[in-house]
C-alpha atoms as a PDB file:
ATOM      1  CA  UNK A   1      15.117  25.062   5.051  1.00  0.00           C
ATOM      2  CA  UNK A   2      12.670  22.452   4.235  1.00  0.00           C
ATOM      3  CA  UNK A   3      10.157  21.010   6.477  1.00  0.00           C
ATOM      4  CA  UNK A   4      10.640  17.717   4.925  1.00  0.00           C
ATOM      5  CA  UNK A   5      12.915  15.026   6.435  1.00  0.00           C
ATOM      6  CA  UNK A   6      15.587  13.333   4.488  1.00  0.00           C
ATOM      7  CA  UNK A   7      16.096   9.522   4.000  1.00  0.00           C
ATOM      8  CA  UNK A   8      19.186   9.716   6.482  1.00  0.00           C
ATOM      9  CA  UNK A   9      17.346  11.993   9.108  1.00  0.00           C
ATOM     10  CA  UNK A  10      14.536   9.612   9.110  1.00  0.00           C
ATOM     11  CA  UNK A  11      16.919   6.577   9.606  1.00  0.00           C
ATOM     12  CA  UNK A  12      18.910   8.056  12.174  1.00  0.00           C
ATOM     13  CA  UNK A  13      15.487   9.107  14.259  1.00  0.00           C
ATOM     14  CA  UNK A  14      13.939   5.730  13.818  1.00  0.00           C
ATOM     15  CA  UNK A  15      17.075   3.907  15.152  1.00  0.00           C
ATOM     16  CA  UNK A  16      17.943   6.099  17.992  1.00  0.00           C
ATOM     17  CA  UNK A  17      14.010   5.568  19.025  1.00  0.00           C
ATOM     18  CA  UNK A  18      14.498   1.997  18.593  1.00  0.00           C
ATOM     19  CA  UNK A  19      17.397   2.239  20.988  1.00  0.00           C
ATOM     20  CA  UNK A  20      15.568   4.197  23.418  1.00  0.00           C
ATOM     21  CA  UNK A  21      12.565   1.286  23.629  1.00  0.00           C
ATOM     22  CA  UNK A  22      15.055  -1.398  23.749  1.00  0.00           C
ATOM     23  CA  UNK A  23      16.335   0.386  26.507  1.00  0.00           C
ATOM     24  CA  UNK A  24      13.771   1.355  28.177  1.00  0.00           C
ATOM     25  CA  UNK A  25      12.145  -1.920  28.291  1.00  0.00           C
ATOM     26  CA  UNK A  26      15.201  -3.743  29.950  1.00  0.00           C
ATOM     27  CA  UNK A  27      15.567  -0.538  32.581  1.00  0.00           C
ATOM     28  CA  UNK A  28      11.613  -0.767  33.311  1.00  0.00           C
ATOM     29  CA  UNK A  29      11.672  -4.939  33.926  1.00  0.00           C
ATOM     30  CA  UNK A  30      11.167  -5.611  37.269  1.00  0.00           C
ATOM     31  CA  UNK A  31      13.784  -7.873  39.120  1.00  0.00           C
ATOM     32  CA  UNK A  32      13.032 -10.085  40.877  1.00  0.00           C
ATOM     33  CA  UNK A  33      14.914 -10.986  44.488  1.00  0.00           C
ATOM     34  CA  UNK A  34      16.762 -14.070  44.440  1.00  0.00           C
ATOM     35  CA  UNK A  35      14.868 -17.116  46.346  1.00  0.00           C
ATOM     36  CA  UNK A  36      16.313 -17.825  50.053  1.00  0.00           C
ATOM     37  CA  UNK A  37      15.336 -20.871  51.754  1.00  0.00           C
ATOM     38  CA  UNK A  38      17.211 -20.468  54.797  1.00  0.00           C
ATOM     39  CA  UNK A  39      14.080 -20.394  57.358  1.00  0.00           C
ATOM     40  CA  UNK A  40      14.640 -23.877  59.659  1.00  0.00           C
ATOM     41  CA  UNK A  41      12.638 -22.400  62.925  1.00  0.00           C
ATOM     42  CA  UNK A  42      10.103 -24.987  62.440  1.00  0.00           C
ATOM     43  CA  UNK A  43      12.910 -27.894  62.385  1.00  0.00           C
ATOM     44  CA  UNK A  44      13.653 -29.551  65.401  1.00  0.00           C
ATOM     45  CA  UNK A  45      17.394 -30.017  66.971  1.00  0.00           C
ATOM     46  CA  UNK A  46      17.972 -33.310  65.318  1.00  0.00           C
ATOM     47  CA  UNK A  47      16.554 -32.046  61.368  1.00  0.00           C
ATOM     48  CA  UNK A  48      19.091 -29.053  62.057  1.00  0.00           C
ATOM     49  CA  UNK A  49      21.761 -31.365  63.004  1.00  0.00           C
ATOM     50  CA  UNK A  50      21.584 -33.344  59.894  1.00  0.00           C
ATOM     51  CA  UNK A  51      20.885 -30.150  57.251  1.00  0.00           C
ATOM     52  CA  UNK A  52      24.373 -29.236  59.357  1.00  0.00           C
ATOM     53  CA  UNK A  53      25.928 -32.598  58.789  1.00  0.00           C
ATOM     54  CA  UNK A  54      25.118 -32.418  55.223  1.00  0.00           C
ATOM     55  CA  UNK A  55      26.247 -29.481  54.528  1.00  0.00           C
ATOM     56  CA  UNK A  56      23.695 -27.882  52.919  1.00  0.00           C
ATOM     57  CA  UNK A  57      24.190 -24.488  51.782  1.00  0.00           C
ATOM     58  CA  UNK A  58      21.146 -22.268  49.647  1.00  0.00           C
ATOM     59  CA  UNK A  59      23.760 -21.572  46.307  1.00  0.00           C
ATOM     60  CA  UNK A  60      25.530 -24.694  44.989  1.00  0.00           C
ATOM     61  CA  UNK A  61      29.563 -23.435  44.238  1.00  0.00           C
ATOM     62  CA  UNK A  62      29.763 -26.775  42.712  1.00  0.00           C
ATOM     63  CA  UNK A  63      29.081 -26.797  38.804  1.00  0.00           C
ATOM     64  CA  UNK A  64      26.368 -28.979  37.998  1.00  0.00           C
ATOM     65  CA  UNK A  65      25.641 -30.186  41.004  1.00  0.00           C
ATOM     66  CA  UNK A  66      21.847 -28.333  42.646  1.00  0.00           C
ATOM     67  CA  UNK A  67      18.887 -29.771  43.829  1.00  0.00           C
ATOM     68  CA  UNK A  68      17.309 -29.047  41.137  1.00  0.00           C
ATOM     69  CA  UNK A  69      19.270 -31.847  38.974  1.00  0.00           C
ATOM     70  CA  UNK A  70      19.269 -34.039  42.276  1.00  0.00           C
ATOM     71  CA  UNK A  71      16.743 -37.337  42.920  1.00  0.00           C
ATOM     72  CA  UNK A  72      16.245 -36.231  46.470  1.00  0.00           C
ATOM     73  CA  UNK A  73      14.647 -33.155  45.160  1.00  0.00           C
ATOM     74  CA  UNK A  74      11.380 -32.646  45.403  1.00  0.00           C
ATOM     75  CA  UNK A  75      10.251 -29.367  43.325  1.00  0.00           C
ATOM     76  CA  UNK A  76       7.540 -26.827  44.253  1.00  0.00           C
ATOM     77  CA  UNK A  77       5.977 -24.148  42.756  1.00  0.00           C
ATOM     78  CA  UNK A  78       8.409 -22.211  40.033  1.00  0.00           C
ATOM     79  CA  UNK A  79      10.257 -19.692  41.717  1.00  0.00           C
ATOM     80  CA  UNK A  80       9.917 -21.568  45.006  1.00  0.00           C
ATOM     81  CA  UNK A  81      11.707 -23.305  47.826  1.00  0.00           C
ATOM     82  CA  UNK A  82      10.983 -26.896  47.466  1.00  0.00           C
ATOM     83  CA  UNK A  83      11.673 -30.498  49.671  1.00  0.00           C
ATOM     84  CA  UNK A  84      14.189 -33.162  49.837  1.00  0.00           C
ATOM     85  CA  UNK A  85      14.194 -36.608  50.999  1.00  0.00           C
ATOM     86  CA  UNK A  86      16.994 -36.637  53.313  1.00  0.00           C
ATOM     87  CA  UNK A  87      17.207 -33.194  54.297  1.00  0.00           C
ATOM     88  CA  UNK A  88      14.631 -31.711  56.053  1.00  0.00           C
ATOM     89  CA  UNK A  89      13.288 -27.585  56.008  1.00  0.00           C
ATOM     90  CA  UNK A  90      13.685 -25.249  53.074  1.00  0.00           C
ATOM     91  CA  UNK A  91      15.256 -26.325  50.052  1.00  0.00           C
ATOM     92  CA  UNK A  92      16.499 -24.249  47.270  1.00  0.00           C
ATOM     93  CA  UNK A  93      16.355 -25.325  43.353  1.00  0.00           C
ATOM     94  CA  UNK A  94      19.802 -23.588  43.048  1.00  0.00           C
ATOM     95  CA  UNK A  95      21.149 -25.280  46.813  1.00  0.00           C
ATOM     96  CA  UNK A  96      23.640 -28.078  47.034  1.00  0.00           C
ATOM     97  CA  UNK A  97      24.345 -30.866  49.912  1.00  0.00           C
ATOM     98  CA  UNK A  98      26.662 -33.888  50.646  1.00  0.00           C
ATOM     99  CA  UNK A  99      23.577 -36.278  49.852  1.00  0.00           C
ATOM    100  CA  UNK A 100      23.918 -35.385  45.937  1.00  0.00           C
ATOM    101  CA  UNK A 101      23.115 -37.823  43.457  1.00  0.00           C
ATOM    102  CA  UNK A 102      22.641 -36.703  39.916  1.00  0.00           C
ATOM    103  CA  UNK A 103      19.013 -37.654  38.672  1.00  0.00           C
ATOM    104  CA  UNK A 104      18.769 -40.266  35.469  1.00  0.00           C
ATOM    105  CA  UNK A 105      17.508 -39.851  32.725  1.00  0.00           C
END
């Protein structure tokens, strides 16, 4: 047997290595945990009552409707809870509320 590889050997190693890096470099990524915003201790009775009355919730089940794309929004850092206008404590990007209105453009 020779010690040499053939054209097809050598194409069929180089693609099942390039499968195995693909792979291995979405396995290896690091997830990260999704952002919760849901700490209100530091809100007093009447804050709480109105983040109630709102209904704000931390994921939005309404399509196209977050805080991110709302003018009450007020962004922090990336990948961080940030602060509305009307509702007071914790708000997330992804979050939704009564007070919605769509930013302009």
């Amino acid at each position: 047997m020779s010690d040499r590889l053939s054209r097809r050997n050598l194409l069929q190693q180089t693609a099942a290595m390039g499968a195995l890096a693909a792979f291995g470099a979405t396995a290896c990524k690091e997830k990260t945990p999704p952002l919760a915003c849901t700490d209100t201790s530091a809100l007093s009775p009447a804050d709480l009552q109105i983040r109630t009355v709102l209904a704000y919730v931390d994921t939005s089940m309404e399509p196209g409707k977050t805080c991110s794309g709302c003018q009450q929004f007020l962004p922090a850092a990336p990948n961080a809870c940030g602060a509305c206008k009307v509702v007071k404590g914790p708000i997330n990007p992804g979050g939704n509320c009564k007070s919605f209105v769509a930013k302009t453009t």
